[in-house]
N, C-alpha and C. Protein backbone atom coordinates (compact mmCIF):
# COMPACT_ATOMS: atom_id res chain seq x y z
N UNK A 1 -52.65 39.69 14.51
CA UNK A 1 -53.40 38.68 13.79
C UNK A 1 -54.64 39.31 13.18
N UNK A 2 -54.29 38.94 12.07
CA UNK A 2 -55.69 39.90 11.17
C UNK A 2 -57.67 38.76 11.53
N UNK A 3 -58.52 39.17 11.93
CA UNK A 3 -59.81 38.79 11.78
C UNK A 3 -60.00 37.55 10.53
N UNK A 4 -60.84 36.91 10.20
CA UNK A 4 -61.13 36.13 9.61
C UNK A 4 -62.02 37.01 8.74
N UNK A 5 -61.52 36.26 6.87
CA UNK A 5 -62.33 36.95 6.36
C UNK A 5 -64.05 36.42 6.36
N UNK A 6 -64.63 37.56 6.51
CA UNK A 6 -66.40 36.99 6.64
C UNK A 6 -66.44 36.13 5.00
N UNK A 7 -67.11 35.44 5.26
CA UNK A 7 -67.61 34.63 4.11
C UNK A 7 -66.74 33.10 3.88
N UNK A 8 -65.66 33.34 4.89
CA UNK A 8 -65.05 31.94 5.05
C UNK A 8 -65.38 31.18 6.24
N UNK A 9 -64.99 29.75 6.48
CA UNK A 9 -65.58 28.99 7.66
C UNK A 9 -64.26 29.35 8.43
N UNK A 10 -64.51 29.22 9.52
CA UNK A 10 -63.43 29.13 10.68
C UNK A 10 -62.54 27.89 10.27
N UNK A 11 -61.54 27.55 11.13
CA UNK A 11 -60.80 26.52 11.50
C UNK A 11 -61.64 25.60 12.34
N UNK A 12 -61.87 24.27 12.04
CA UNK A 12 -61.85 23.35 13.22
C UNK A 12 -60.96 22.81 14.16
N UNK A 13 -60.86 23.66 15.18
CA UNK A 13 -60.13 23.36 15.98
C UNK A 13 -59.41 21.64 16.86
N UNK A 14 -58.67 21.41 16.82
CA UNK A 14 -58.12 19.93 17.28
C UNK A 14 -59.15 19.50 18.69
N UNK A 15 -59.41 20.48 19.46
CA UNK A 15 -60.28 19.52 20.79
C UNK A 15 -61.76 19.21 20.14
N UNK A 16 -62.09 20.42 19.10
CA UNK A 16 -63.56 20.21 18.96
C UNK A 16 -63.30 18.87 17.33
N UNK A 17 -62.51 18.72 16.98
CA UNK A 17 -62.21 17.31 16.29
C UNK A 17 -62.41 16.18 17.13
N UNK A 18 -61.19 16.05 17.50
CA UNK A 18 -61.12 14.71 18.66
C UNK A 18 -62.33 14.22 19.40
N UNK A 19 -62.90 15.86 20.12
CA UNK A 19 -64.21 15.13 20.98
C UNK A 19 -65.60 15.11 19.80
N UNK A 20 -65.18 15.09 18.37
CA UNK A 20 -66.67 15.02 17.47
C UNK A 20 -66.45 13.44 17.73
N UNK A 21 -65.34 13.47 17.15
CA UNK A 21 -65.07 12.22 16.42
C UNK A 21 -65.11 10.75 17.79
N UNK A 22 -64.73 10.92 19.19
CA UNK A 22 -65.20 10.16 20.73
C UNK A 22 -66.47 10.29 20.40
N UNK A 23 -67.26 10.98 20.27
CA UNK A 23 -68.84 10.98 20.14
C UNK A 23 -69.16 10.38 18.87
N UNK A 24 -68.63 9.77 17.50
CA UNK A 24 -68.78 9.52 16.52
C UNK A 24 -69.58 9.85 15.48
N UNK A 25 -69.16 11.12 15.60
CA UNK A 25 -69.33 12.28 14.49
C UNK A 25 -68.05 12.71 13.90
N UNK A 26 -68.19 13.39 12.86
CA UNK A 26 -66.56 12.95 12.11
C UNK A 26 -66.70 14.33 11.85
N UNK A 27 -64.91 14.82 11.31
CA UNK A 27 -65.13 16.59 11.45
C UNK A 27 -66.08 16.60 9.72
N UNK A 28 -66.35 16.04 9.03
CA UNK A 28 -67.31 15.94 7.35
C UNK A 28 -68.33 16.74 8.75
N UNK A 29 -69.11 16.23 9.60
CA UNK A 29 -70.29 16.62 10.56
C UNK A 29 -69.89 17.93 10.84
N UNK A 30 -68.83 17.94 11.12
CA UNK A 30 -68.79 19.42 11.61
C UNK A 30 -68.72 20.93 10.48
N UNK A 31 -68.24 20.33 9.26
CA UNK A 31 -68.17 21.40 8.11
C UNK A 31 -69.97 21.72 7.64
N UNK A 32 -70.48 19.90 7.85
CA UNK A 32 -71.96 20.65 7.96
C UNK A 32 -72.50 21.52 8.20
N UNK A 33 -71.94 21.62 9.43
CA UNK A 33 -73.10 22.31 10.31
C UNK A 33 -72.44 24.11 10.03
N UNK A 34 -71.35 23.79 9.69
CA UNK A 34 -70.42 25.50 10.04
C UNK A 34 -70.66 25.90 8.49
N UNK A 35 -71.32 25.20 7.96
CA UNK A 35 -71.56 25.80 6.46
C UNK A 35 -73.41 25.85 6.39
N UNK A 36 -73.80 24.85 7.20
CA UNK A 36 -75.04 25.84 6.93
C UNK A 36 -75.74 27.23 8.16
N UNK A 37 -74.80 27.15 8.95
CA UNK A 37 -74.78 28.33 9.75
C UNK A 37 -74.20 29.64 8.88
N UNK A 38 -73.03 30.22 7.84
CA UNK A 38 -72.72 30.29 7.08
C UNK A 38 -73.73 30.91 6.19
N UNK A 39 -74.76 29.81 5.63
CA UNK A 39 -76.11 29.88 4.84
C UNK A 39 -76.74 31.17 5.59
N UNK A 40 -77.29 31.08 7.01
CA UNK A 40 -77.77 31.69 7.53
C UNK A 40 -77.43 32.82 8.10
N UNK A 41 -76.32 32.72 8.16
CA UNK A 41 -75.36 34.29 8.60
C UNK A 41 -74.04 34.15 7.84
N UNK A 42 -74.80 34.69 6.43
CA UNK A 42 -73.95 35.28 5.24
C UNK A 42 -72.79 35.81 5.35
N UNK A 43 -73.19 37.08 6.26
CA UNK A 43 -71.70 38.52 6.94
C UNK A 43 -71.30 37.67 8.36
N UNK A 44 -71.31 37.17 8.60
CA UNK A 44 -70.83 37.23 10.55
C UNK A 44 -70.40 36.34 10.45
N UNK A 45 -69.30 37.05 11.36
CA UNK A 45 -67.94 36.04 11.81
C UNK A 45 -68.65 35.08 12.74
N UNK A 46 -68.00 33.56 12.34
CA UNK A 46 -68.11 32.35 12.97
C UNK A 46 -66.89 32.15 13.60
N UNK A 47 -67.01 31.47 14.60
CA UNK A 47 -66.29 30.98 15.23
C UNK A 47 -66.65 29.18 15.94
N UNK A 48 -65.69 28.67 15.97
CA UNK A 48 -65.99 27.12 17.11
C UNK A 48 -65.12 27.01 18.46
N UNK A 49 -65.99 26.42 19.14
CA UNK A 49 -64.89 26.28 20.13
C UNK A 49 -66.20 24.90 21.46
N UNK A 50 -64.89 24.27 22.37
CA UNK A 50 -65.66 23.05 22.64
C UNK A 50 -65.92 23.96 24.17
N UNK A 51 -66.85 23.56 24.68
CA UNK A 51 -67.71 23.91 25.94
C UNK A 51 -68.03 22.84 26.92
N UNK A 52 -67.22 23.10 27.97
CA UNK A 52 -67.38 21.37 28.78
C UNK A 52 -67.87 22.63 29.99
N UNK A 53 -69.47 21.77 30.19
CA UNK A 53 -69.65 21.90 31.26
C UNK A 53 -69.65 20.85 32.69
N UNK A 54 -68.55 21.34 33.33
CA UNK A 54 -68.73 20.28 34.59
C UNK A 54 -69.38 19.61 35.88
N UNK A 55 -70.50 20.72 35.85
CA UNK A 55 -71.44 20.77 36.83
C UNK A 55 -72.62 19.70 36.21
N UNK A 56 -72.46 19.49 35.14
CA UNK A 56 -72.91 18.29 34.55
C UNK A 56 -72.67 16.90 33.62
N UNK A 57 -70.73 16.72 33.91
CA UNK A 57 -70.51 15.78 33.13
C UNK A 57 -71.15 16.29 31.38
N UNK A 58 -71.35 16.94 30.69
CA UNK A 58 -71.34 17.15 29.15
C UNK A 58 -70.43 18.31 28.82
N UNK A 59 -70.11 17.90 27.57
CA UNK A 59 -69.34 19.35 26.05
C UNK A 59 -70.05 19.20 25.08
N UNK A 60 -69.84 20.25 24.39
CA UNK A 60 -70.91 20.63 23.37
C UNK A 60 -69.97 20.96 22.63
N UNK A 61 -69.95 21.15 21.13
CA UNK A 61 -69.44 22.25 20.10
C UNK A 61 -70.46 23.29 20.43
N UNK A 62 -69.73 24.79 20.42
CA UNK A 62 -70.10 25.41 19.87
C UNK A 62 -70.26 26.36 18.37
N UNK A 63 -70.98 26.81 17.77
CA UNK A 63 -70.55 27.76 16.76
C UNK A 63 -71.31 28.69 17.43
N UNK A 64 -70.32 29.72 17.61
CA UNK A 64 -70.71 31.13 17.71
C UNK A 64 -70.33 31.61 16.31
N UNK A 65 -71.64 32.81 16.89
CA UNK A 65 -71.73 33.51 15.42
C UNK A 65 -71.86 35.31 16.20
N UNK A 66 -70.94 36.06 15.28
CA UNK A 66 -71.02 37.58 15.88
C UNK A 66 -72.14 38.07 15.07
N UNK A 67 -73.04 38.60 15.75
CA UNK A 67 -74.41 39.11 14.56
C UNK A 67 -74.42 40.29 14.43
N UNK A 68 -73.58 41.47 14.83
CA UNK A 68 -73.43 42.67 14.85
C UNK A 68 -74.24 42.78 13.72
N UNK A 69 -74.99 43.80 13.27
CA UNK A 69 -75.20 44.51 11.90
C UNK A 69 -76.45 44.04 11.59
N UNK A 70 -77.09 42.58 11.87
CA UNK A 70 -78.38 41.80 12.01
C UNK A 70 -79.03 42.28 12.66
N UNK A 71 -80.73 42.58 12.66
CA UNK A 71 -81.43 43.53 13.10
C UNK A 71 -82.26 41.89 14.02
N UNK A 72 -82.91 42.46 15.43
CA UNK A 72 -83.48 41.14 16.22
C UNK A 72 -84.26 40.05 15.26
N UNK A 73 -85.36 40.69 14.18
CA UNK A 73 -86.13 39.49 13.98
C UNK A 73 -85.10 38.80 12.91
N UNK A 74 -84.41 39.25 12.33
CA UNK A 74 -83.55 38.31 10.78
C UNK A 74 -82.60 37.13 12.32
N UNK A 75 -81.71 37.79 13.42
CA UNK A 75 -81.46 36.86 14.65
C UNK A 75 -82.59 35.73 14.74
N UNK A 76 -83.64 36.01 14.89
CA UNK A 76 -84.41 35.24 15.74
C UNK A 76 -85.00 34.28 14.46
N UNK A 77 -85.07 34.44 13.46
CA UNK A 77 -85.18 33.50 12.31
C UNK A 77 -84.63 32.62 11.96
N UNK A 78 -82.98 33.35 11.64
CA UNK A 78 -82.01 32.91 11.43
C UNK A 78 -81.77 31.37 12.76
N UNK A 79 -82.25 31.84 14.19
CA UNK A 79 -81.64 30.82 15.16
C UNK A 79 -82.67 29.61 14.94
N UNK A 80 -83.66 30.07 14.51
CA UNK A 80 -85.02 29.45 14.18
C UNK A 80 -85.01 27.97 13.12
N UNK A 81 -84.54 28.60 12.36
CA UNK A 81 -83.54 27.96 10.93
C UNK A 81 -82.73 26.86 11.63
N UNK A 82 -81.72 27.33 12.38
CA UNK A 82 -80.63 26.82 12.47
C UNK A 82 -81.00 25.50 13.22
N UNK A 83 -81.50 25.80 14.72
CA UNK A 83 -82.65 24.57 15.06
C UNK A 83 -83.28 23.77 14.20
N UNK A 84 -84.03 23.71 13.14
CA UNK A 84 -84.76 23.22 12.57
C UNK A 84 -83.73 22.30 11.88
N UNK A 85 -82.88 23.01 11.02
CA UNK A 85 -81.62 22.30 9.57
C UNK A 85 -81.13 21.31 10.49
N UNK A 86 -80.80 21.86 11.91
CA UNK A 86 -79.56 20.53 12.42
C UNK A 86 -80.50 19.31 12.55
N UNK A 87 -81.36 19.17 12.35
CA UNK A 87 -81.68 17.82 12.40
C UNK A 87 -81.86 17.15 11.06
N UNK A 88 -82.24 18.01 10.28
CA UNK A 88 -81.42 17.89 8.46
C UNK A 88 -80.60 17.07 8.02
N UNK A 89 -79.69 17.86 8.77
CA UNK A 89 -77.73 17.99 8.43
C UNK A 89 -77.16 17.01 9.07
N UNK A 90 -77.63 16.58 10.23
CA UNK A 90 -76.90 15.65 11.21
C UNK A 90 -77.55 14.69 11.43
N UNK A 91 -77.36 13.48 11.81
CA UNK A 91 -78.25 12.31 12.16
C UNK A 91 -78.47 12.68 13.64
N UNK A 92 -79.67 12.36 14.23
CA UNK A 92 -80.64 12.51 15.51
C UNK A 92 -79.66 12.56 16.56
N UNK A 93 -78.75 11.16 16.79
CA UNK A 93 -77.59 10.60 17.93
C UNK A 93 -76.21 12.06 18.03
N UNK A 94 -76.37 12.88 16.88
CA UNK A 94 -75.34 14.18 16.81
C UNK A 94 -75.83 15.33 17.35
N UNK A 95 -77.39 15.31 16.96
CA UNK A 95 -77.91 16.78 17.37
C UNK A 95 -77.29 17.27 18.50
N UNK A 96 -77.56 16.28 19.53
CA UNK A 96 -76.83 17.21 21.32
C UNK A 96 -76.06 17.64 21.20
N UNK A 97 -75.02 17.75 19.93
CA UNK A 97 -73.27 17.35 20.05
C UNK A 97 -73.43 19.20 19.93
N UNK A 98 -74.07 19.76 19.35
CA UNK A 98 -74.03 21.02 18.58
C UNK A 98 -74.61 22.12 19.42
N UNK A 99 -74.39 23.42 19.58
CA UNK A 99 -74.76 24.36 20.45
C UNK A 99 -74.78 25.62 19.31
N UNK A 100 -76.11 26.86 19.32
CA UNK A 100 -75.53 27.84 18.48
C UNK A 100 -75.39 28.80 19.85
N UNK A 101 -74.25 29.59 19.48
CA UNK A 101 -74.36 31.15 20.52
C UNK A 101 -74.16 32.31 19.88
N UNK A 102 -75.11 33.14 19.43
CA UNK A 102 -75.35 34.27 18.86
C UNK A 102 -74.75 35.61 19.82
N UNK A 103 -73.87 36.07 19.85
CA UNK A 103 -73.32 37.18 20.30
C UNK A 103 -73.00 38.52 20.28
């Protein structure tokens, strides 16, 4: 299986659909957010995937993002950004829904 080409969005995956959309956020919410992450990390592979933690009853989306090649402070801007836009991009009741993990 060949890599994803950089500069395209991932797939939204069917669990991280279903559980946007139980939380009533619709996958339109989720291209949001994976396009302005995208904005912010131009080269690096994205990825989604859903994160249930059980030790506390919650899941999250994640977007991971591979930052290889990004030097710490353009990272630490970039995550800076990304915090700030999701409340932009998403209405307030979605924000929790969203996780970034820089890798």
């Amino acid at each position: 299986m060949q890599p994803p080409h950089l500069g395209l969005l991932p797939p939204v995956p069917n669990e991280v659909s279903t559980f946007a959309a139980l939380q009533g956020a619709g996958v339109e919410d989720v291209q949001t957010i994976l396009m302005m992450t995208r904005r912010l990390f131009p080269t690096a592979q994205l990825s989604l995937r859903l994160k249930e933690d059980s030790d506390y009853d919650e899941s999250h989306i994640v977007v991971e993002v591979d930052a290889r090649g990004y030097d710490d402070m353009r990272i630490a801007l970039a995550q800076t950004e990304w915090a700030d836009e999701l409340f932009q991009q998403c209405p307030s009741s979605h924000v929790c829904l969203f996780r970034l993990a820089v890798v």
